[in-house]
PDB file of N, CA and C in Angstrom:
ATOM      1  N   UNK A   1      14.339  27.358  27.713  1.00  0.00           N
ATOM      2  CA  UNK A   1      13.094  26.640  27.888  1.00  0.00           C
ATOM      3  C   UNK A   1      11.914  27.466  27.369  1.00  0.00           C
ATOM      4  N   UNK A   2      11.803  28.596  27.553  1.00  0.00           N
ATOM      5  CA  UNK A   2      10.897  29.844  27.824  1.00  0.00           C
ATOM      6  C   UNK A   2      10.515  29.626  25.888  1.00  0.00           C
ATOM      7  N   UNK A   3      11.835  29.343  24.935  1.00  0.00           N
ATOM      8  CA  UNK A   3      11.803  29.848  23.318  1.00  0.00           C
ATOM      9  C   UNK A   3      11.652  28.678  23.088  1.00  0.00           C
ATOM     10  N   UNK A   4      12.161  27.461  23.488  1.00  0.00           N
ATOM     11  CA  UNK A   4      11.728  26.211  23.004  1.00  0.00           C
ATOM     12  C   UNK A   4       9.891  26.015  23.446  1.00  0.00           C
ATOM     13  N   UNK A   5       9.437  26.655  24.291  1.00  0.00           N
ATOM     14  CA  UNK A   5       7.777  26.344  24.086  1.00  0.00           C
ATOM     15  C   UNK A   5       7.692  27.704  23.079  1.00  0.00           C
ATOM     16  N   UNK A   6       8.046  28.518  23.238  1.00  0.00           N
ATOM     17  CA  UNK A   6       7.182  29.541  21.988  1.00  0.00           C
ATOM     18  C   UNK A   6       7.554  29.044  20.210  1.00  0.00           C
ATOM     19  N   UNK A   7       8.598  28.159  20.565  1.00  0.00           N
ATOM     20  CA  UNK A   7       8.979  27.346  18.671  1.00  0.00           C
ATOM     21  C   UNK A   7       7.688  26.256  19.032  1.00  0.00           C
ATOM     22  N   UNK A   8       7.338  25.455  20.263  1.00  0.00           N
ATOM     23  CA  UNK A   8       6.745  24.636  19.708  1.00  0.00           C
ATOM     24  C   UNK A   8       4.847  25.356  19.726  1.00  0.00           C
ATOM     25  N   UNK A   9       4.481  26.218  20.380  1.00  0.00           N
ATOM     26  CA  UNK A   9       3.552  27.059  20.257  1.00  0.00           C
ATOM     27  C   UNK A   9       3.391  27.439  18.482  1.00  0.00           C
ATOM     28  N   UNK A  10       4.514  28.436  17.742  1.00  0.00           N
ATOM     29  CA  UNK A  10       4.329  28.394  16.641  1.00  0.00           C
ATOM     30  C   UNK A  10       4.228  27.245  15.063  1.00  0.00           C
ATOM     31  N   UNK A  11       5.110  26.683  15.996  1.00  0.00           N
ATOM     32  CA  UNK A  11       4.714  25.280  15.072  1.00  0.00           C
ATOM     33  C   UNK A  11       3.332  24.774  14.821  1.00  0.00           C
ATOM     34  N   UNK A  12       2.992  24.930  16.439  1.00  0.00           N
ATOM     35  CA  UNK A  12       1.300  23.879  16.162  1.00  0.00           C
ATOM     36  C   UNK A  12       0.740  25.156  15.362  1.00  0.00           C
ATOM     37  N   UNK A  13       0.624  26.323  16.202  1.00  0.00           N
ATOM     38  CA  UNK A  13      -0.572  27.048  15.375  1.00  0.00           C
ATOM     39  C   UNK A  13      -0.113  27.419  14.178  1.00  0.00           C
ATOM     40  N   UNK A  14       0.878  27.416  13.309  1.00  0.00           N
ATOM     41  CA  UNK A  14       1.364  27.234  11.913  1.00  0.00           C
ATOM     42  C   UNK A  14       0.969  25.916  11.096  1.00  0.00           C
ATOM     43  N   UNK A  15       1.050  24.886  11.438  1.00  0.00           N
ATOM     44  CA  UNK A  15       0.903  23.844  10.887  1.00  0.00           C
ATOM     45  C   UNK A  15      -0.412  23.380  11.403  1.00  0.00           C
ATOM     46  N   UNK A  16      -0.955  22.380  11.984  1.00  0.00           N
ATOM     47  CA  UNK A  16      -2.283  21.523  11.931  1.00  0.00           C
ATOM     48  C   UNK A  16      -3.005  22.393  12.369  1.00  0.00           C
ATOM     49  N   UNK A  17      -3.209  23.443  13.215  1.00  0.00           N
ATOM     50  CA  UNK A  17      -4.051  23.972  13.811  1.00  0.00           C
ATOM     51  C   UNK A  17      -4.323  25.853  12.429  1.00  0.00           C
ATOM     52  N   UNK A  18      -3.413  25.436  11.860  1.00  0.00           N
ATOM     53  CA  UNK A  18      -4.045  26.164  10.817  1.00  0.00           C
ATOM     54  C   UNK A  18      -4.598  25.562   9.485  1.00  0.00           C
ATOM     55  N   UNK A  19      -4.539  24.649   9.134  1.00  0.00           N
ATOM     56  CA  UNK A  19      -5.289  23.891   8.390  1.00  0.00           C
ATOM     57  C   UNK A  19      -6.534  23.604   8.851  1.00  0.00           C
ATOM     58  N   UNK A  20      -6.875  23.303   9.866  1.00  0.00           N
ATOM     59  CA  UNK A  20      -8.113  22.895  10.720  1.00  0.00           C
ATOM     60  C   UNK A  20      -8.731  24.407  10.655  1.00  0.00           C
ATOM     61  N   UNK A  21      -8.212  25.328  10.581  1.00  0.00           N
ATOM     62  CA  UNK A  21      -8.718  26.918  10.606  1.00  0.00           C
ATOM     63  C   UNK A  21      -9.399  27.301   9.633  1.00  0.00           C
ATOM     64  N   UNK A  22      -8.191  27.367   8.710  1.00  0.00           N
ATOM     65  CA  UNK A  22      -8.354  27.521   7.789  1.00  0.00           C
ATOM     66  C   UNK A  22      -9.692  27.051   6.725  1.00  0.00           C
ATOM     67  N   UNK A  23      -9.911  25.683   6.684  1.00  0.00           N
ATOM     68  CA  UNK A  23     -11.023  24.360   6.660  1.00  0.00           C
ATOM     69  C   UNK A  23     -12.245  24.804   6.869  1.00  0.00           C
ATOM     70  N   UNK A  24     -12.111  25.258   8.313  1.00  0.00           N
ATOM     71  CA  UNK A  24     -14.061  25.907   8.949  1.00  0.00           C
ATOM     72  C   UNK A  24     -13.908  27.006   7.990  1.00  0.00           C
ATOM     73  N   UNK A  25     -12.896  27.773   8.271  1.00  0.00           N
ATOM     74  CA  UNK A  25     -13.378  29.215   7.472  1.00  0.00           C
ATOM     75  C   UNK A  25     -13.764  29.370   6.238  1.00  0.00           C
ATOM     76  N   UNK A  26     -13.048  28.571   5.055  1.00  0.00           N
ATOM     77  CA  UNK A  26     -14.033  27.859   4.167  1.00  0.00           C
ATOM     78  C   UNK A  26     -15.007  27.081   4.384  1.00  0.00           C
ATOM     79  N   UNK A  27     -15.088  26.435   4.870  1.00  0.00           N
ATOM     80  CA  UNK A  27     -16.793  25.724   5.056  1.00  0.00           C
ATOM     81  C   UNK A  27     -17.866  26.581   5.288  1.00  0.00           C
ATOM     82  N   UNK A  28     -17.398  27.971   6.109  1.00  0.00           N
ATOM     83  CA  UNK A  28     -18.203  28.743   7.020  1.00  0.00           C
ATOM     84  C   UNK A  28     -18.912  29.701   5.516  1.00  0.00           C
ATOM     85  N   UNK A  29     -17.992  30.246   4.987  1.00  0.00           N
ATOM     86  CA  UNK A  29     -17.958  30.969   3.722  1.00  0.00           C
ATOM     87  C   UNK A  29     -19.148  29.905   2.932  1.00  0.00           C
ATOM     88  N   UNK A  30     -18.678  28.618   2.621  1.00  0.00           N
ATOM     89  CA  UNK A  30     -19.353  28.171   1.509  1.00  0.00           C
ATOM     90  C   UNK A  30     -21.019  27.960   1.691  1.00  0.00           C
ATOM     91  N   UNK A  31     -21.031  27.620   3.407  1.00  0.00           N
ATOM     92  CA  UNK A  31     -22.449  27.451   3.756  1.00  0.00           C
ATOM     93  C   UNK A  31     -23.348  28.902   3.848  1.00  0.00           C
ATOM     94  N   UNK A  32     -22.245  30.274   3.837  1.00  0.00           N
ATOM     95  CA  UNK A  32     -23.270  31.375   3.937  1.00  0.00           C
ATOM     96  C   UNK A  32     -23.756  31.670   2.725  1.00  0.00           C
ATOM     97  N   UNK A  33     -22.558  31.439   1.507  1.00  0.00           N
ATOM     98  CA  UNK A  33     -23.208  31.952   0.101  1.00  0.00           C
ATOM     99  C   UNK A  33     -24.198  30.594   0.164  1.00  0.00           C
ATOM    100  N   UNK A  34     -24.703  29.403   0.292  1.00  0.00           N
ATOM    101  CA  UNK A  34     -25.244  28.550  -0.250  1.00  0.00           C
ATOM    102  C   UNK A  34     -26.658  29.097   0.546  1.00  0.00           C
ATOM    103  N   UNK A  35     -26.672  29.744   1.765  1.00  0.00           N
ATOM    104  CA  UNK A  35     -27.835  29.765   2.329  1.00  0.00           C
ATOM    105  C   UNK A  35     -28.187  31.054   2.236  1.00  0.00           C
ATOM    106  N   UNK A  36     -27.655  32.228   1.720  1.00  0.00           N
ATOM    107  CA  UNK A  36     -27.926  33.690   1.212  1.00  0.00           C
ATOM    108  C   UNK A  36     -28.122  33.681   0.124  1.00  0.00           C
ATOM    109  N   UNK A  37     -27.396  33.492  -0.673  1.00  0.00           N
ATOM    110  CA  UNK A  37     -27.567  34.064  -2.158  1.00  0.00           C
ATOM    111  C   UNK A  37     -28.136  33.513  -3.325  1.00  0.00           C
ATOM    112  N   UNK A  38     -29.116  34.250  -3.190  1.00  0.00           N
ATOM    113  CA  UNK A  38     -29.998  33.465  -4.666  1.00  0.00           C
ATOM    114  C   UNK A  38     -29.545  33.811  -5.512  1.00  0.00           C
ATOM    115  N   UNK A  39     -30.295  32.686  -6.403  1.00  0.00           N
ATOM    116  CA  UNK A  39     -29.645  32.820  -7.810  1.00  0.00           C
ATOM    117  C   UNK A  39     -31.046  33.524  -8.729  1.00  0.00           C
ATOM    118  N   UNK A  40     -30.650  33.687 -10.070  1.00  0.00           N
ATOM    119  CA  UNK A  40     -31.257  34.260 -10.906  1.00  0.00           C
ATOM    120  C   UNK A  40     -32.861  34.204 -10.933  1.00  0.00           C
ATOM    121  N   UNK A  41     -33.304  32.826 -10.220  1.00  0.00           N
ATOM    122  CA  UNK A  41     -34.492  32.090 -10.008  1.00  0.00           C
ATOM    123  C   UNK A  41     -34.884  32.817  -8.824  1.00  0.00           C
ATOM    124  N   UNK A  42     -34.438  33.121  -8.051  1.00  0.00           N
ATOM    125  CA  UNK A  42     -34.932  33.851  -6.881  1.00  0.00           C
ATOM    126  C   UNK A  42     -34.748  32.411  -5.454  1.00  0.00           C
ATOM    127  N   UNK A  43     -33.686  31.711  -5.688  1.00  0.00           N
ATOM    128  CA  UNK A  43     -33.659  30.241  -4.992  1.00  0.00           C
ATOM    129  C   UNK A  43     -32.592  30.099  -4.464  1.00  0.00           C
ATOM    130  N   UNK A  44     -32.176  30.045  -3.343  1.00  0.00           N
ATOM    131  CA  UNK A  44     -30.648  29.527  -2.832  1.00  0.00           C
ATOM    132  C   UNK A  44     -30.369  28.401  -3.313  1.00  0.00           C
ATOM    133  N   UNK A  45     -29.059  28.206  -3.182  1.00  0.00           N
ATOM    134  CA  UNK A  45     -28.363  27.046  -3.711  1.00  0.00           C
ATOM    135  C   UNK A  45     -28.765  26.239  -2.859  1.00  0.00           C
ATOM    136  N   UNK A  46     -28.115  26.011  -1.284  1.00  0.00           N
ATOM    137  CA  UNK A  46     -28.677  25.282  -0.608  1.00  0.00           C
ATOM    138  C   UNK A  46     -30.044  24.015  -0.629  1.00  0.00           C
ATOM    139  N   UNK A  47     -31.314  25.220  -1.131  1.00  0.00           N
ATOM    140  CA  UNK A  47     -32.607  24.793  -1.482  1.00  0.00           C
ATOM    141  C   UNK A  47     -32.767  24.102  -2.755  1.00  0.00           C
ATOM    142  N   UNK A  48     -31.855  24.338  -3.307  1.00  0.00           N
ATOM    143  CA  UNK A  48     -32.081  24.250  -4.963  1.00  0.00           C
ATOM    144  C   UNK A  48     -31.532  22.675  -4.653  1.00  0.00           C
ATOM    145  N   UNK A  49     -29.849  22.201  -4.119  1.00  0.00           N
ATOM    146  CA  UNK A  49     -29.559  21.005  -3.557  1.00  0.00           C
ATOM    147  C   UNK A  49     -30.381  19.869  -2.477  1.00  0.00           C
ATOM    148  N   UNK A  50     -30.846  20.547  -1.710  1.00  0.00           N
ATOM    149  CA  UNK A  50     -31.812  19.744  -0.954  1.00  0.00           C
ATOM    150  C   UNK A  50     -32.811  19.477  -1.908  1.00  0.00           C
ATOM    151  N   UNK A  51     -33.520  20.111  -3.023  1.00  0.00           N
ATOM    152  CA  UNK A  51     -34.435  19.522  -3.669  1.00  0.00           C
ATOM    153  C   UNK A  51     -33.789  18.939  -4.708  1.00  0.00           C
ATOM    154  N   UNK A  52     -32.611  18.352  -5.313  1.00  0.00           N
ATOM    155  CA  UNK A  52     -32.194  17.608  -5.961  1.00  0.00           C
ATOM    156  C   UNK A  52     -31.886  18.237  -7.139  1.00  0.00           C
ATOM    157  N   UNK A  53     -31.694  19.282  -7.147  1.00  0.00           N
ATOM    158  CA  UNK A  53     -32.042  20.208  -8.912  1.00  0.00           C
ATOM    159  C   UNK A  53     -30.165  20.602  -8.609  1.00  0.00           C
ATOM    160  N   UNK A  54     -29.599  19.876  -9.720  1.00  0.00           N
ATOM    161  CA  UNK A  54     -28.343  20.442  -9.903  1.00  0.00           C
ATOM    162  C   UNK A  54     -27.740  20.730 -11.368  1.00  0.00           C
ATOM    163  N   UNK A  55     -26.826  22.160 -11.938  1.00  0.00           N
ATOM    164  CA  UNK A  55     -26.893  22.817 -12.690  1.00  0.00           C
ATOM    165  C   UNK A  55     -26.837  21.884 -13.391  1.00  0.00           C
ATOM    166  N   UNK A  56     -27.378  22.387 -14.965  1.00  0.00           N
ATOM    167  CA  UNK A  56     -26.993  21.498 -16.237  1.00  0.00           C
ATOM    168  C   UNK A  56     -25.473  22.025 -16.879  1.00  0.00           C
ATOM    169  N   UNK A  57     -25.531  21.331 -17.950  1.00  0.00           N
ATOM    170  CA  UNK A  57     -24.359  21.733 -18.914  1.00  0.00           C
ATOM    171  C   UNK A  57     -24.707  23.104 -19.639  1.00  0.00           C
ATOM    172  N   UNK A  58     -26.118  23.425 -19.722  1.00  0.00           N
ATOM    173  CA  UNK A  58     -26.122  24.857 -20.036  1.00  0.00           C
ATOM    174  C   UNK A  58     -25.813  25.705 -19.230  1.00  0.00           C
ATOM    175  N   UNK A  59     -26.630  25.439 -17.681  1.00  0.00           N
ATOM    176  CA  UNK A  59     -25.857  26.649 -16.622  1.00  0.00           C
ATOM    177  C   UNK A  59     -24.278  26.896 -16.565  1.00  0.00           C
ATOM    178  N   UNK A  60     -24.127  25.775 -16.847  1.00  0.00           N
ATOM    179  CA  UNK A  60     -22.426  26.074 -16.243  1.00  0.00           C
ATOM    180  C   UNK A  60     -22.067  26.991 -17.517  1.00  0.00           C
ATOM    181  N   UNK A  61     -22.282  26.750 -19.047  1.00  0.00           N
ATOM    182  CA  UNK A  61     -22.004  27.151 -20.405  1.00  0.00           C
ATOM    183  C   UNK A  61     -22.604  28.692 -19.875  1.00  0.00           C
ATOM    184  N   UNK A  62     -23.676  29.387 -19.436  1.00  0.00           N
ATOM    185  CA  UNK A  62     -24.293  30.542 -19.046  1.00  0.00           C
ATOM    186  C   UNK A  62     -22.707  30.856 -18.410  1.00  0.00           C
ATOM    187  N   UNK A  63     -22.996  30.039 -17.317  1.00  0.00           N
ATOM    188  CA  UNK A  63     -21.620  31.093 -16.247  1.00  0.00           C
ATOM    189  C   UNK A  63     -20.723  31.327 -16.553  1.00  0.00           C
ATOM    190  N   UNK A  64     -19.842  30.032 -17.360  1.00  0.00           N
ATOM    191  CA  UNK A  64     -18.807  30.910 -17.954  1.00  0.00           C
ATOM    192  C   UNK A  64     -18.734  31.392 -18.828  1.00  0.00           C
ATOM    193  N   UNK A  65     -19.395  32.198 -20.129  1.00  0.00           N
ATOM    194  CA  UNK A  65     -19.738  33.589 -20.626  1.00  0.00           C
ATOM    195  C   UNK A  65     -19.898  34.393 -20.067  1.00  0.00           C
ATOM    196  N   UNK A  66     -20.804  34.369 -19.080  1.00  0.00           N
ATOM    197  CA  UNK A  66     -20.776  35.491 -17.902  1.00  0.00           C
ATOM    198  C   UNK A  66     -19.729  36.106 -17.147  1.00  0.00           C
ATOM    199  N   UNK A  67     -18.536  35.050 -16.971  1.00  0.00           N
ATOM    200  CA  UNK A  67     -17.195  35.047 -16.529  1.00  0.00           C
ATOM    201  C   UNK A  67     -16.451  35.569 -17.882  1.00  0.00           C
ATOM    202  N   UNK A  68     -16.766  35.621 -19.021  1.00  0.00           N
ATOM    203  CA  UNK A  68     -16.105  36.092 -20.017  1.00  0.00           C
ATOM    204  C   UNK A  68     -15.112  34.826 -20.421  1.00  0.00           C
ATOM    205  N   UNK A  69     -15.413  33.528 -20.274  1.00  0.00           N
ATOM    206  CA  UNK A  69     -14.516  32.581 -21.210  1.00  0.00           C
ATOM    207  C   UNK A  69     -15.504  31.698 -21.569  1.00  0.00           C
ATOM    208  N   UNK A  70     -15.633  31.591 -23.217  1.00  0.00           N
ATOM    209  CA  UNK A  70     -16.553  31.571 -23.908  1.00  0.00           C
ATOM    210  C   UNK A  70     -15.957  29.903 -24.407  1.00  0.00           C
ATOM    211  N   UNK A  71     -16.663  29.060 -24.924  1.00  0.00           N
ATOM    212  CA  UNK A  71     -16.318  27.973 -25.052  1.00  0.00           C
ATOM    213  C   UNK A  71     -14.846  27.974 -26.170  1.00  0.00           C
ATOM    214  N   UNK A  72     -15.498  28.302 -27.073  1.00  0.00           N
ATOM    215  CA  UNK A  72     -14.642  28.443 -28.811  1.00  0.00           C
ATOM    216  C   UNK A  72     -13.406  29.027 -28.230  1.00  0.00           C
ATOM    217  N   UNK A  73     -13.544  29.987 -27.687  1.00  0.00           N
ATOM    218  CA  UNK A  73     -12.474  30.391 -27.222  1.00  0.00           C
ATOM    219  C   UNK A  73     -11.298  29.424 -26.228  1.00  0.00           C
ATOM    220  N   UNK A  74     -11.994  28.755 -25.594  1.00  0.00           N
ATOM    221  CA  UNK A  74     -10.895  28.024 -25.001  1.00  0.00           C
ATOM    222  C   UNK A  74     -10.855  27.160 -25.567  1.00  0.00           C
ATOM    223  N   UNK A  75     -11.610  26.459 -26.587  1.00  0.00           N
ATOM    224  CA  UNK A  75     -11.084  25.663 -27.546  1.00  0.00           C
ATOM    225  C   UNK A  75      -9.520  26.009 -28.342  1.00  0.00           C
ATOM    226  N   UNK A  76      -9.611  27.367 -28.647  1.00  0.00           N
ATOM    227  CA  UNK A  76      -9.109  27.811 -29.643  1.00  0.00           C
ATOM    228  C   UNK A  76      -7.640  28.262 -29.213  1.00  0.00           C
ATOM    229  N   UNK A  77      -7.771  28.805 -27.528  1.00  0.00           N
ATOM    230  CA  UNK A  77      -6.352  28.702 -27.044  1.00  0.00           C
ATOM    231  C   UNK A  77      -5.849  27.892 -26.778  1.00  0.00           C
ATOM    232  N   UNK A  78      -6.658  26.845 -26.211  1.00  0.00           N
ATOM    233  CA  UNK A  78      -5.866  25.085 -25.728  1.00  0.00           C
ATOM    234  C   UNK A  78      -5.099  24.751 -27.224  1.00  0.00           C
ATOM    235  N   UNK A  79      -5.753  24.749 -28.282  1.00  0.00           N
ATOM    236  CA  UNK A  79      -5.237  24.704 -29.135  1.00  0.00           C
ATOM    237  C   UNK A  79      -3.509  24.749 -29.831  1.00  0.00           C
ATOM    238  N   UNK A  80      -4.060  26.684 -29.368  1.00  0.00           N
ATOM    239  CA  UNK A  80      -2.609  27.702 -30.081  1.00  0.00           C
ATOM    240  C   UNK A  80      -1.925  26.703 -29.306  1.00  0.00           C
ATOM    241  N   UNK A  81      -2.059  26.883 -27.863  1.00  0.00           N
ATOM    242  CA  UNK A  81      -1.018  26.171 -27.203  1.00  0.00           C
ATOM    243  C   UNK A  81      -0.234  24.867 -27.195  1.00  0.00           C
ATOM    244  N   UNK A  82      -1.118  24.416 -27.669  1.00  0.00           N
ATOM    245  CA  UNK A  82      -0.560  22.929 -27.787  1.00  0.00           C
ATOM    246  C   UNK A  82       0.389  22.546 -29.108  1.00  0.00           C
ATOM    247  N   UNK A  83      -0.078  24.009 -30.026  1.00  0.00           N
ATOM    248  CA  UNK A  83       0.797  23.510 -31.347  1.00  0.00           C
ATOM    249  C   UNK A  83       2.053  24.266 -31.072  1.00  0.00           C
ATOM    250  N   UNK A  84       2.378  25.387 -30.565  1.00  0.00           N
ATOM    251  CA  UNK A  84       3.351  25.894 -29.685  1.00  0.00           C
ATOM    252  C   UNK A  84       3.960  25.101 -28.854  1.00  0.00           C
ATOM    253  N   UNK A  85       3.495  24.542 -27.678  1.00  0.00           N
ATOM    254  CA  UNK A  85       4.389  23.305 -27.506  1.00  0.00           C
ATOM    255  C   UNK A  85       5.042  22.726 -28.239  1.00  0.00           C
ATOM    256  N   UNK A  86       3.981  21.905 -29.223  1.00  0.00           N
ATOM    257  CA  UNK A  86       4.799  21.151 -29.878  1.00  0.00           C
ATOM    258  C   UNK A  86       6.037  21.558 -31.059  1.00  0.00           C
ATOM    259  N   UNK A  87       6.001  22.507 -31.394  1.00  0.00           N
ATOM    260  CA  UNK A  87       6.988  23.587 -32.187  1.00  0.00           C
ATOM    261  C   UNK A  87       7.816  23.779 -31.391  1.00  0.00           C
ATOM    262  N   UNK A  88       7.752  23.936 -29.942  1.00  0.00           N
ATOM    263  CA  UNK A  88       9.231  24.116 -29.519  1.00  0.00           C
ATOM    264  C   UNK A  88       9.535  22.836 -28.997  1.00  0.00           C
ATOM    265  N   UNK A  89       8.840  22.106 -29.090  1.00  0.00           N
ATOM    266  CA  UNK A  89       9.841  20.749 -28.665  1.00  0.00           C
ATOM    267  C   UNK A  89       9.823  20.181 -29.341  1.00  0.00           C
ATOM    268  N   UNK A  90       9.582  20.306 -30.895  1.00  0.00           N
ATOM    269  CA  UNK A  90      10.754  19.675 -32.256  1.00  0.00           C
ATOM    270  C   UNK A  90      11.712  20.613 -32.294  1.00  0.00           C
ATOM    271  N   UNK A  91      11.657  22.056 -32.277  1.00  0.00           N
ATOM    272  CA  UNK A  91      13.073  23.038 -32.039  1.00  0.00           C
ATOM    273  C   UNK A  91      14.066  22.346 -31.252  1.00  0.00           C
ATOM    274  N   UNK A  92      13.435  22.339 -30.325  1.00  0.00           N
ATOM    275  CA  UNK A  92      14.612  21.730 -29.066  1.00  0.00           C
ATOM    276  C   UNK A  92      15.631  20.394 -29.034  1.00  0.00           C
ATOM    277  N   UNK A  93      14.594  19.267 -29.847  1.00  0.00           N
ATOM    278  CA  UNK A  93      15.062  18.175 -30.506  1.00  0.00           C
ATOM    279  C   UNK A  93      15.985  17.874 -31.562  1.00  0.00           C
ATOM    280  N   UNK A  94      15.766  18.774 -32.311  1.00  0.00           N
ATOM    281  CA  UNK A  94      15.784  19.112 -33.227  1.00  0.00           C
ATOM    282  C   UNK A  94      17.514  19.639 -33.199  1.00  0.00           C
ATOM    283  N   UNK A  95      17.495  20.658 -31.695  1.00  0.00           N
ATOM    284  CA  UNK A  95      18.370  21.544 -31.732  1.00  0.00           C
ATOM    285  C   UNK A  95      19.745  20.567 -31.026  1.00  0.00           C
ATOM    286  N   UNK A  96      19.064  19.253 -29.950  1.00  0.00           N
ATOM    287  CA  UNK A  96      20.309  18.256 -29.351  1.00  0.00           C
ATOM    288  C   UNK A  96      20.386  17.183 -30.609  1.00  0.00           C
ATOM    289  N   UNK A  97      19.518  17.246 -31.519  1.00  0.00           N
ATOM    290  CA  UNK A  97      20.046  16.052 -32.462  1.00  0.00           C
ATOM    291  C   UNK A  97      21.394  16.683 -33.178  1.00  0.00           C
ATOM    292  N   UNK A  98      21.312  17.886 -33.481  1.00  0.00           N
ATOM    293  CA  UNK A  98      22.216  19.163 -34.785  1.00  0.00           C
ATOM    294  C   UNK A  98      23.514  18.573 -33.536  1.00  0.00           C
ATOM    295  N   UNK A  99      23.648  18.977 -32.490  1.00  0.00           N
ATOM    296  CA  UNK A  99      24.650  19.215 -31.334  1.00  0.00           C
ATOM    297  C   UNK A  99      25.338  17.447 -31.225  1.00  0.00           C
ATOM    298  N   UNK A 100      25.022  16.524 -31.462  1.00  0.00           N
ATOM    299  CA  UNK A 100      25.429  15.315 -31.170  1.00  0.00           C
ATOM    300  C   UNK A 100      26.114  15.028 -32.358  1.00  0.00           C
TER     301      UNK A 100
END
């Protein structure tokens, strides 16, 4: 009896009651950077949202350079990649058509 409540003890606080945890503690996080940390303007986010001002397509283009992934560039790997894909899956086709 004693291990069948401590399985169902770990269950709850494993499952729903850590999602629900988990949840605030992000929320908690997202509302402190929004109400601490200014941005370049000298303005919290928070403030910047309550007054209706939300980033453009340049800010975001700023941030990620700043993050070091530059547009061209992910142009240019989505790219490689996709022609790589497709090179190995005419190989591959290629390779059950030879086999039949």
């Amino acid at each position: 009896m004693f291990m069948n409540l401590n399985l169902k003890l770990v269950k709850f606080f494993s499952g729903a009651l850590s999602l629900v945890l988990n949840t605030a503690v992000f929320a908690a996080m997202g509302t402190a950077v929004a109400f601490t940390m200014p941005q370049h303007d000298r303005v919290p986010v928070y403030e910047k949202i309550q007054e209706g001002r939300f980033p453009t397509r340049d800010d975001l283009e700023t941030g990620m350079i700043k993050l070091g992934l530059k547009k061209p560039t992910i142009r240019y790997q989505a790219r490689k990649l996709r022609q790589e894909l497709e090179r190995e899956t005419r190989k591959t086709l290629d390779k059950l058509k030879a086999d039949d």
